[in-house]
Protein backbone atom coordinates (compact mmCIF):
# COMPACT_ATOMS: atom_id res chain seq x y z
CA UNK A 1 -29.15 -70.42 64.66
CA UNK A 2 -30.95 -67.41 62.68
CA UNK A 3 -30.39 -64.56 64.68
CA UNK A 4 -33.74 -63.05 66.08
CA UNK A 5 -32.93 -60.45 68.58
CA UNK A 6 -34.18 -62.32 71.38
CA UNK A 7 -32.17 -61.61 74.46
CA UNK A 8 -31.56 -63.89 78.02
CA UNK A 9 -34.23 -64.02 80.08
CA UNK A 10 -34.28 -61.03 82.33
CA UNK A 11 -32.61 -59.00 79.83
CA UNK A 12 -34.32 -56.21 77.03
CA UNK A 13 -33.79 -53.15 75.20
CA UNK A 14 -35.32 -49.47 75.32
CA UNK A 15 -36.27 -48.43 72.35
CA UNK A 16 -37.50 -44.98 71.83
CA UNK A 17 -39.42 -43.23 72.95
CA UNK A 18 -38.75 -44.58 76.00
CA UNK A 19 -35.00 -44.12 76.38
CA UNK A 20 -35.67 -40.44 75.88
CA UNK A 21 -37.82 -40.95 78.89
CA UNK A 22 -35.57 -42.52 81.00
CA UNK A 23 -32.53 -39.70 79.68
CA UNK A 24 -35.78 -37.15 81.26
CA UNK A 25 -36.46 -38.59 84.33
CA UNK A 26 -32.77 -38.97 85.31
CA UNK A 27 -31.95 -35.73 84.58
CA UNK A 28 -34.79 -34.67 86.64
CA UNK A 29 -33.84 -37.08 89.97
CA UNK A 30 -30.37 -35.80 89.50
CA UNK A 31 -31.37 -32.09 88.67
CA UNK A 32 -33.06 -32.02 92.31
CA UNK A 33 -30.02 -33.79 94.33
CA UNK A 34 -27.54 -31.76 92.95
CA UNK A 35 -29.34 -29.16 93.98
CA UNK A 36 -29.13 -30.21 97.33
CA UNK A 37 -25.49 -30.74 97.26
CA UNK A 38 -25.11 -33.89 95.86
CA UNK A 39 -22.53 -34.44 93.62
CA UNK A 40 -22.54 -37.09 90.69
CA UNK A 41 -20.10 -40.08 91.00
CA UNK A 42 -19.83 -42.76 87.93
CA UNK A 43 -18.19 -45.93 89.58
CA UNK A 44 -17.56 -48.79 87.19
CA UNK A 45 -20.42 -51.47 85.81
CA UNK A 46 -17.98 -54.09 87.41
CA UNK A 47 -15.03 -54.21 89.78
CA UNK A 48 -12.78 -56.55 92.06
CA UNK A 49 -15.68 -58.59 94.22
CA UNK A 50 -13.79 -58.04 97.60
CA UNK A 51 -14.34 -54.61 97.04
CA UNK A 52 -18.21 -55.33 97.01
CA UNK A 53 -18.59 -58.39 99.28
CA UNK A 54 -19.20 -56.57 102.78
CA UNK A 55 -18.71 -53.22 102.19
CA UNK A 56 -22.64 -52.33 103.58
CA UNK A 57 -22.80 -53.62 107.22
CA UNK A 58 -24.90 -57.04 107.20
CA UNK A 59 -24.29 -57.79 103.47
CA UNK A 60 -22.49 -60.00 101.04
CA UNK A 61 -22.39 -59.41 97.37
CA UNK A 62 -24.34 -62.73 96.99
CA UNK A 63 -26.70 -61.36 93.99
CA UNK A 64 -23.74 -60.44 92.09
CA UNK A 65 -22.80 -62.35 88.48
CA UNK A 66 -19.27 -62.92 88.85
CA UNK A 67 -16.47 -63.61 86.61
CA UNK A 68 -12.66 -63.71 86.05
CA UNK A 69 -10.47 -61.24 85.10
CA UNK A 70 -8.39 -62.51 82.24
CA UNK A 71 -5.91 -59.89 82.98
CA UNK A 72 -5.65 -60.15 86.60
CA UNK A 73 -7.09 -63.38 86.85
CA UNK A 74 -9.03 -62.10 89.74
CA UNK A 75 -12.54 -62.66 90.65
CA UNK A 76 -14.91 -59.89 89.33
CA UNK A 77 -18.34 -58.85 90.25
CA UNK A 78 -20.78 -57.07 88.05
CA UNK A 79 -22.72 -54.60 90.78
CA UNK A 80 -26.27 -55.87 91.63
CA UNK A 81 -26.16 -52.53 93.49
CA UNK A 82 -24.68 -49.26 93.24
CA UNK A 83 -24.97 -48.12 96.59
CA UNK A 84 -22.13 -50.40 97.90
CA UNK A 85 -19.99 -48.94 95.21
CA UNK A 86 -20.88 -45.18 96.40
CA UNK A 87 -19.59 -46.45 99.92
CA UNK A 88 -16.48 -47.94 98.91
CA UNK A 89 -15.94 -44.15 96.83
CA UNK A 90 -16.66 -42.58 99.87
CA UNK A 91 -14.73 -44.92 102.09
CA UNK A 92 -11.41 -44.85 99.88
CA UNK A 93 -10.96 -42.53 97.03
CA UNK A 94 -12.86 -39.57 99.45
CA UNK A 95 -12.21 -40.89 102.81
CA UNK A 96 -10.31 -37.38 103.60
CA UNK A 97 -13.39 -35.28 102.15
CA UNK A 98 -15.21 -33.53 105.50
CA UNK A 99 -18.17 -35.36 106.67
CA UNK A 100 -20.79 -35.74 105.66
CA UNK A 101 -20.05 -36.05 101.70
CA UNK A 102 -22.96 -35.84 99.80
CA UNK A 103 -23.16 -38.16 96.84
CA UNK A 104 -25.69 -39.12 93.72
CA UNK A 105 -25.01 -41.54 90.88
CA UNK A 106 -27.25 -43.11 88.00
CA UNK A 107 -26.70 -46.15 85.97
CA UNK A 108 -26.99 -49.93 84.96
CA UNK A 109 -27.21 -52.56 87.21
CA UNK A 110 -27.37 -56.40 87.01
CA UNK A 111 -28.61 -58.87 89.56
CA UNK A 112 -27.69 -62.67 89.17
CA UNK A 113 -31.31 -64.00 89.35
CA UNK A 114 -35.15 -62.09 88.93
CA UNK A 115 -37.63 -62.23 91.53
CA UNK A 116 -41.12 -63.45 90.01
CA UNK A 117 -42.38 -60.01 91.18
CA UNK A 118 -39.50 -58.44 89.32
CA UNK A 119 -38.50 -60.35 85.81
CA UNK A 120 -36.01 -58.14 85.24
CA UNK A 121 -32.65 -59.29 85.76
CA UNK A 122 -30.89 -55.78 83.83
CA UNK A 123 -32.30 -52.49 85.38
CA UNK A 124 -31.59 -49.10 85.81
CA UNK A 125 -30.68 -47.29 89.48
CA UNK A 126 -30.63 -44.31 90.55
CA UNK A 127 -30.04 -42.11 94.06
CA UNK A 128 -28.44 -40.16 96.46
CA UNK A 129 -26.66 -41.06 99.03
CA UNK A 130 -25.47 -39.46 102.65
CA UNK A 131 -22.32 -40.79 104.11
CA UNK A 132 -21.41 -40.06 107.72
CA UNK A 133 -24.14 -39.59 109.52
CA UNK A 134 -27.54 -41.24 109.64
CA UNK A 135 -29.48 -38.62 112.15
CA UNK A 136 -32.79 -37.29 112.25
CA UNK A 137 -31.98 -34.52 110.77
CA UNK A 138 -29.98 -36.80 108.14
CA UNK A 139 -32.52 -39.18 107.14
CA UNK A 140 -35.14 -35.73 106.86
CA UNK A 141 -32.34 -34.56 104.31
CA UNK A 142 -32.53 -38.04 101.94
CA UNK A 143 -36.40 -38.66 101.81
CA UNK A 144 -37.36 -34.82 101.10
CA UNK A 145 -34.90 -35.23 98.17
CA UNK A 146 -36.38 -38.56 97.19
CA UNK A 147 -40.17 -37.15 97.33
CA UNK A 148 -39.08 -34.17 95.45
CA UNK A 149 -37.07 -35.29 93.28
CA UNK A 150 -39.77 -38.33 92.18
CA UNK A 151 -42.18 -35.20 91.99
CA UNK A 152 -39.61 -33.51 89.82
CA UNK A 153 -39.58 -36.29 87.15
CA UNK A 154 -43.41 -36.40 86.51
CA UNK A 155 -44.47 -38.98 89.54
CA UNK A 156 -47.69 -38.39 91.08
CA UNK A 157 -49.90 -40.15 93.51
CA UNK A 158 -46.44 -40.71 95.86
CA UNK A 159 -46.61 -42.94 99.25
CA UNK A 160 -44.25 -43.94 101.41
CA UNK A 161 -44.17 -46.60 103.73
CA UNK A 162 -41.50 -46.77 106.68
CA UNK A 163 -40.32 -49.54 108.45
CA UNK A 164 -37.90 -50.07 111.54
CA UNK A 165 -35.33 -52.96 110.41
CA UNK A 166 -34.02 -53.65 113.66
CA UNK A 167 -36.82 -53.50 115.64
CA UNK A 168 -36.84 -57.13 116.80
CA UNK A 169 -32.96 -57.72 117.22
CA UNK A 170 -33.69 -54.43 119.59
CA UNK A 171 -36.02 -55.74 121.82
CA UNK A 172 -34.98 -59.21 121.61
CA UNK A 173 -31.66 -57.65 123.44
CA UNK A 174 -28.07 -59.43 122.67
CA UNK A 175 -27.65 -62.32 122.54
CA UNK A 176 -31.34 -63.16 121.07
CA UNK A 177 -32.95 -66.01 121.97
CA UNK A 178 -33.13 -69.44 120.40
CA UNK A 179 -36.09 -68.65 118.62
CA UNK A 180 -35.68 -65.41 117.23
CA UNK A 181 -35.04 -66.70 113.39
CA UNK A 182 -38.44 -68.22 113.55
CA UNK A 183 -40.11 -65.04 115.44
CA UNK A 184 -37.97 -63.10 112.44
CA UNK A 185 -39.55 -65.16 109.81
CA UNK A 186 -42.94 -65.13 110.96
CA UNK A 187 -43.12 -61.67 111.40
CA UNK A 188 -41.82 -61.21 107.69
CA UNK A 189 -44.55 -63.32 106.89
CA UNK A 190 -46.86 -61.04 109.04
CA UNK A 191 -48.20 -65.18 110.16
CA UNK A 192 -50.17 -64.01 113.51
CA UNK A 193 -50.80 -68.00 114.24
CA UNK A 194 -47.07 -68.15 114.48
CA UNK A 195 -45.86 -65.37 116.20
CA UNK A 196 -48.41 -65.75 118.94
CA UNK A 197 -47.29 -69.38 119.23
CA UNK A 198 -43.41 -68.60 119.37
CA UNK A 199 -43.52 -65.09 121.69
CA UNK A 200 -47.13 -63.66 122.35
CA UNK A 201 -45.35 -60.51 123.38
CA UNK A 202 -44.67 -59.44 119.70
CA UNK A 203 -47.92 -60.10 118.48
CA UNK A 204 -49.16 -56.33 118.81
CA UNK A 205 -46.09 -56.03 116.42
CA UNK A 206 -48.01 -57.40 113.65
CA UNK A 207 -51.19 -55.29 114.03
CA UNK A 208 -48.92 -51.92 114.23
CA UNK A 209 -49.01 -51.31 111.10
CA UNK A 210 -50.77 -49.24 108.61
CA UNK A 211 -51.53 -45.66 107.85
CA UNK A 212 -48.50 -43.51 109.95
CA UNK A 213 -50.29 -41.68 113.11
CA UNK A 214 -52.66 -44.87 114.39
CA UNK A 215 -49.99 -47.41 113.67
CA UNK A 216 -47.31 -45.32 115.38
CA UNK A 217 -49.72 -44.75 118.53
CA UNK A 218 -50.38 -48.99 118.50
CA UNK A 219 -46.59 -49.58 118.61
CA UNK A 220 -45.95 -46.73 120.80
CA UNK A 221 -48.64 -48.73 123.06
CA UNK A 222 -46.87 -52.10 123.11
CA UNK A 223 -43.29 -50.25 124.24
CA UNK A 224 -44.27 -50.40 127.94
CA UNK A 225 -40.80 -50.42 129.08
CA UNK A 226 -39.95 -47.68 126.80
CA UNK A 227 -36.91 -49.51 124.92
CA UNK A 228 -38.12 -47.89 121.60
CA UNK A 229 -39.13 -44.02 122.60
CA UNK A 230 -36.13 -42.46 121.00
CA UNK A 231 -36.62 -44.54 117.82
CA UNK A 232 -40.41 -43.90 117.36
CA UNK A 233 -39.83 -40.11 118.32
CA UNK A 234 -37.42 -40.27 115.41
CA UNK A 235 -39.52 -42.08 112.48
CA UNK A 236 -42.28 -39.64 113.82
CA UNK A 237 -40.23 -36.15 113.42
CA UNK A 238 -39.10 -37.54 110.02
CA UNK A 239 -42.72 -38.39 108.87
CA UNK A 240 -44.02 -35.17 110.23
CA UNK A 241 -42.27 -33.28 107.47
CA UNK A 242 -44.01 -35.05 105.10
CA UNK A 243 -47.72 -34.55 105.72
CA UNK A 244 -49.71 -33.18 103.33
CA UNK A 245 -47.80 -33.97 100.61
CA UNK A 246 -47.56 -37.56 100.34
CA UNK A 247 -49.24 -40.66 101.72
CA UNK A 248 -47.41 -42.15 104.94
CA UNK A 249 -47.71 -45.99 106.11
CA UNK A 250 -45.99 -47.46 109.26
CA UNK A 251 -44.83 -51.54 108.67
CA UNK A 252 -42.68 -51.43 111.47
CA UNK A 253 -41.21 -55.55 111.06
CA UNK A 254 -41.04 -55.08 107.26
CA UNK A 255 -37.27 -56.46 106.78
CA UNK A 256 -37.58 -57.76 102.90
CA UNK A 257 -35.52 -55.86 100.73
CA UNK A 258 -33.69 -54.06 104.41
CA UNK A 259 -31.27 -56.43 104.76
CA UNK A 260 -28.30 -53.76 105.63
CA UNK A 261 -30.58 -50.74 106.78
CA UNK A 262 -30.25 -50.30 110.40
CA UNK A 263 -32.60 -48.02 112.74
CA UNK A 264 -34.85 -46.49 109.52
CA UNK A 265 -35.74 -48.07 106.40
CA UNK A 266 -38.84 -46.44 103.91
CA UNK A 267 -40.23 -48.01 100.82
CA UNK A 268 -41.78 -45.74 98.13
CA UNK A 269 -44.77 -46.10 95.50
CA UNK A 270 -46.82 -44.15 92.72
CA UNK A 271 -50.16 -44.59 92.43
CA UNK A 272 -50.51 -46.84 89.18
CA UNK A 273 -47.61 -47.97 89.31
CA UNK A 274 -47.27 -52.11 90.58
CA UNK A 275 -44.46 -52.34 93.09
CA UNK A 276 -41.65 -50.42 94.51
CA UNK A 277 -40.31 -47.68 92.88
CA UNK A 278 -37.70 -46.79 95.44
CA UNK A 279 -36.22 -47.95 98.77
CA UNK A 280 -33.76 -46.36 101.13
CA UNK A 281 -32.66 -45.97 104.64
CA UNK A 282 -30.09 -45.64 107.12
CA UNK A 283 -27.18 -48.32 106.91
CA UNK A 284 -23.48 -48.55 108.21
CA UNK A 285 -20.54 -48.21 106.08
CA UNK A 286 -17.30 -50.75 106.61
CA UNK A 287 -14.16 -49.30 106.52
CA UNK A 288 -11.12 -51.80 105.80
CA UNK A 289 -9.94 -51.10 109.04
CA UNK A 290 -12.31 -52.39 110.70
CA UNK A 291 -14.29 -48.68 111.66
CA UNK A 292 -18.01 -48.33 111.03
CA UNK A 293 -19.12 -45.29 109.37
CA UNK A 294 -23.28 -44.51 109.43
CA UNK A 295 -24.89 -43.47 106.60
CA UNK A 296 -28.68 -42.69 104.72
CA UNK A 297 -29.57 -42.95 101.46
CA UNK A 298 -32.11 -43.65 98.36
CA UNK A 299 -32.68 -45.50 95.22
CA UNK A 300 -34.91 -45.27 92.92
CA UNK A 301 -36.16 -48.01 89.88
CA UNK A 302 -36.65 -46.43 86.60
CA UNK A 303 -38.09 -49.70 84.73
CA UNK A 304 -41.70 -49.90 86.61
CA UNK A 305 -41.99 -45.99 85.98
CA UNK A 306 -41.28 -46.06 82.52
CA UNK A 307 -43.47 -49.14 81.84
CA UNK A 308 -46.37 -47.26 83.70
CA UNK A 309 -45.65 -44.58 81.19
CA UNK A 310 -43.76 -42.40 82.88
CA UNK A 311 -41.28 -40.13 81.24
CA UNK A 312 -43.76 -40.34 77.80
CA UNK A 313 -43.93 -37.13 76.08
CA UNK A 314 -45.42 -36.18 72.61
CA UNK A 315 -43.01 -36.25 69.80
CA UNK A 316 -42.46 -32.97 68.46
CA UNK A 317 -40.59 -33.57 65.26
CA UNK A 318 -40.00 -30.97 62.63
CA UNK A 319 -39.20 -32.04 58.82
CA UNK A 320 -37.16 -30.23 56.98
CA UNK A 321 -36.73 -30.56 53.28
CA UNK A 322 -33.63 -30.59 51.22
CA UNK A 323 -31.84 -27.75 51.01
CA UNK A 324 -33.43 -25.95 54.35
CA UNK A 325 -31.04 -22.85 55.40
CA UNK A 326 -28.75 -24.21 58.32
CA UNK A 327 -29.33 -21.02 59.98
CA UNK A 328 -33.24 -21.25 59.76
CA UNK A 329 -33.05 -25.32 61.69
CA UNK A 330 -30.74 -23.91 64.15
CA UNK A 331 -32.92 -21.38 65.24
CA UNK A 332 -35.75 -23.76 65.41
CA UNK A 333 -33.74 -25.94 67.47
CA UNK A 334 -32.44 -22.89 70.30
CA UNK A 335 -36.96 -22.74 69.93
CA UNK A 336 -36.68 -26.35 71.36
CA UNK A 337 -37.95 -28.37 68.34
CA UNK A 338 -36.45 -31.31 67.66
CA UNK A 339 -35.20 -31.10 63.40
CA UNK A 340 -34.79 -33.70 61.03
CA UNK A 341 -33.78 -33.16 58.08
CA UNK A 342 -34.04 -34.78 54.49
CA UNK A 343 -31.07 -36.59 53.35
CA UNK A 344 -32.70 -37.45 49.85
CA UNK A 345 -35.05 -35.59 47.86
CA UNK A 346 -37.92 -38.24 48.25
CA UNK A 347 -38.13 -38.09 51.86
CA UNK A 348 -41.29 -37.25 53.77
CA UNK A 349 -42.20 -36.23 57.21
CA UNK A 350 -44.18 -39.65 57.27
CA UNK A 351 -40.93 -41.43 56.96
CA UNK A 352 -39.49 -40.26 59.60
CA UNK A 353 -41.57 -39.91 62.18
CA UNK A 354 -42.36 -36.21 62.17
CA UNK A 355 -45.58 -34.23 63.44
CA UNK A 356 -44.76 -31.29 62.26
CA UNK A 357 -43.01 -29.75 58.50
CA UNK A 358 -41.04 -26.96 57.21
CA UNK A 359 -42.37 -24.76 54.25
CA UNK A 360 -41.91 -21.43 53.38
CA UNK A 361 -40.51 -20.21 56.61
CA UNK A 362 -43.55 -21.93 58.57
CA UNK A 363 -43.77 -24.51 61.02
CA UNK A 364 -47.25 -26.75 59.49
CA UNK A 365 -48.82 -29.46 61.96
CA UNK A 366 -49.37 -32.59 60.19
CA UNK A 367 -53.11 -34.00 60.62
């Protein structure tokens, strides 16, 4: 078969300029969480699938492509995820590093199958993570860096929505009843007909939710024992820091996508943007001795920014001729223009791309 440079479904290339985008907005997201005290990590595109498969509380590596090691002839997982990989980091190779450890990390991942929302199978993540507490003050920490580092990188027009994962399993109590899967489902599929035929008493549930202060005061309204006051006093001091400079939303059964967060979960979005471009939370780290560890954390989805544009900037490309002075191009360089220079006598500033040209010791726009 001719080769055509298609690629797999679910797979595609970056071409410029919208790698150098992606190379700008990552520095940015990074820039602002190292600034914080987040230090970068770089674990491996793929690694032994035990050391994935329950790792985050609640989760198996089940979106994983797996395959086996010829040398060790042990099963391998390519991460779906990075997030489980920053855990196991901070479970084994810094498990004696003072608590919390602050951690951020940027790269490829791959998940086994595409959503239809979300064709992409090969993506790019990026984030911050906090391991070893997930308090108030905690999960203020991890979505002030996500906000600013998202404004950082160009991203305007940012909302968040939050969401309380474990809402239900809280006021079902332990054990749940016999029909809390279906209650769970229905809720998911915010189905009123359904919930008010399987427990009336959660129907409220489905109508709390929707811009931050009235949605927090119609759930706050349905806790008449006052099993959720601590919670809601939480999400509220942690959205308070917030207003004024971003859009807040309350979805408080929201579990899609949550599967491992535990009391506090967010979503975030850009105006023009379709979908998520970030989720995090609070989740709970598994030790292999059996001890939990809590933890908060981000991640943020490069693809849907850069399709929306994001990250573009106008090419500012300099041609110089043949025989330019070295020292002249490396002084326009340290003046941030990006060179390129001739390589044959017959080449032109058309040819490769440039908006700008070189003559006589002057830079000359190109019309």
């Amino acid at each position: 078969m001719n080769d055509t440079g298609l690629l797999p479904e679910g797979f595609h290339d970056r071409l410029p300029p919208a790698a150098d985008g992606l190379r700008r907005f990552e520095g940015a997201v990074l820039g602002v969480a190292h600034g914080y005290g987040y230090e970068q990590v770089d674990p491996p595109l793929a690694e032994f699938e035990a050391g994935l498969a329950g790792r985050l509380k609640g989760t198996a590596a089940t979106d994983a492509v797996r395959f086996v090691d010829p040398v060790s002839q042990r099963t391998l997982a390519i991460r779906p995820d990075i997030t489980a990989q920053v855990a196991r980091i901070a479970a084994t190779r810094m498990g004696h590093h003072p608590r919390p450890v602050r951690l951020s990390y940027a790269g490829p991942v791959l998940k086994l199958r595409a959503g239809e929302l979300a064709p992409r199978r090969a993506s790019r993540q990026m984030g911050a993570e906090l391991i070893g507490l997930d308090s108030v003050g905690a999960a203020i920490e991890i979505v002030t860096v996500a906000v600013e580092a998202l404004a950082a990188a160009g991203v305007t027009g940012i909302s968040i929505d939050f969401t309380l994962p474990d809402l239900v399993a809280t006021l079902a109590g332990d054990p749940p009843g016999p029909q809390h899967d279906a209650l769970i489902a229905a809720l998911d599929a915010k189905d009123a007909g359904r919930v008010a035929a399987i427990d009336p008493a959660y129907l409220p549930l489905v109508e709390a939710a929707g811009p931050f202060d009235p949605a927090l005061a119609r759930l706050r309204a349905t806790d008449q024992a006052g099993r959720l006051t601590s919670r809601l006093d939480a999400i509220e001091a942690v959205a308070a820091t917030l207003r004024g400079r971003v859009a807040v939303t309350l979805d408080p059964t929201e579990r899609h996508g949550f599967e491992y967060q535990s009391w506090l979960g967010f979503s975030l979005f850009a105006h023009g943007v379709l979908g998520e471009i970030g989720r995090g939370g609070s989740y709970t780290v598994c030790h292999v001795d059996g001890r939990e560890e809590p933890a908060v954390g981000f991640s943020l989805y490069a693809d849907a920014l850069l399709d929306a544009g994001l990250g573009a900037k106008d090419r500012r490309r300099l041609f110089l001729p043949l025989g330019t002075d070295p020292a002249d191009a490396a002084r326009l360089r340290g003046e941030g223009w990006v060179t390129v220079a001739a390589l044959e006598a017959d080449d032109t500033p058309e040819a490769q791309l440039c908006t700008h040209r070189w003559a006589d010791g002057t830079v000359i726009p190109l019309a």
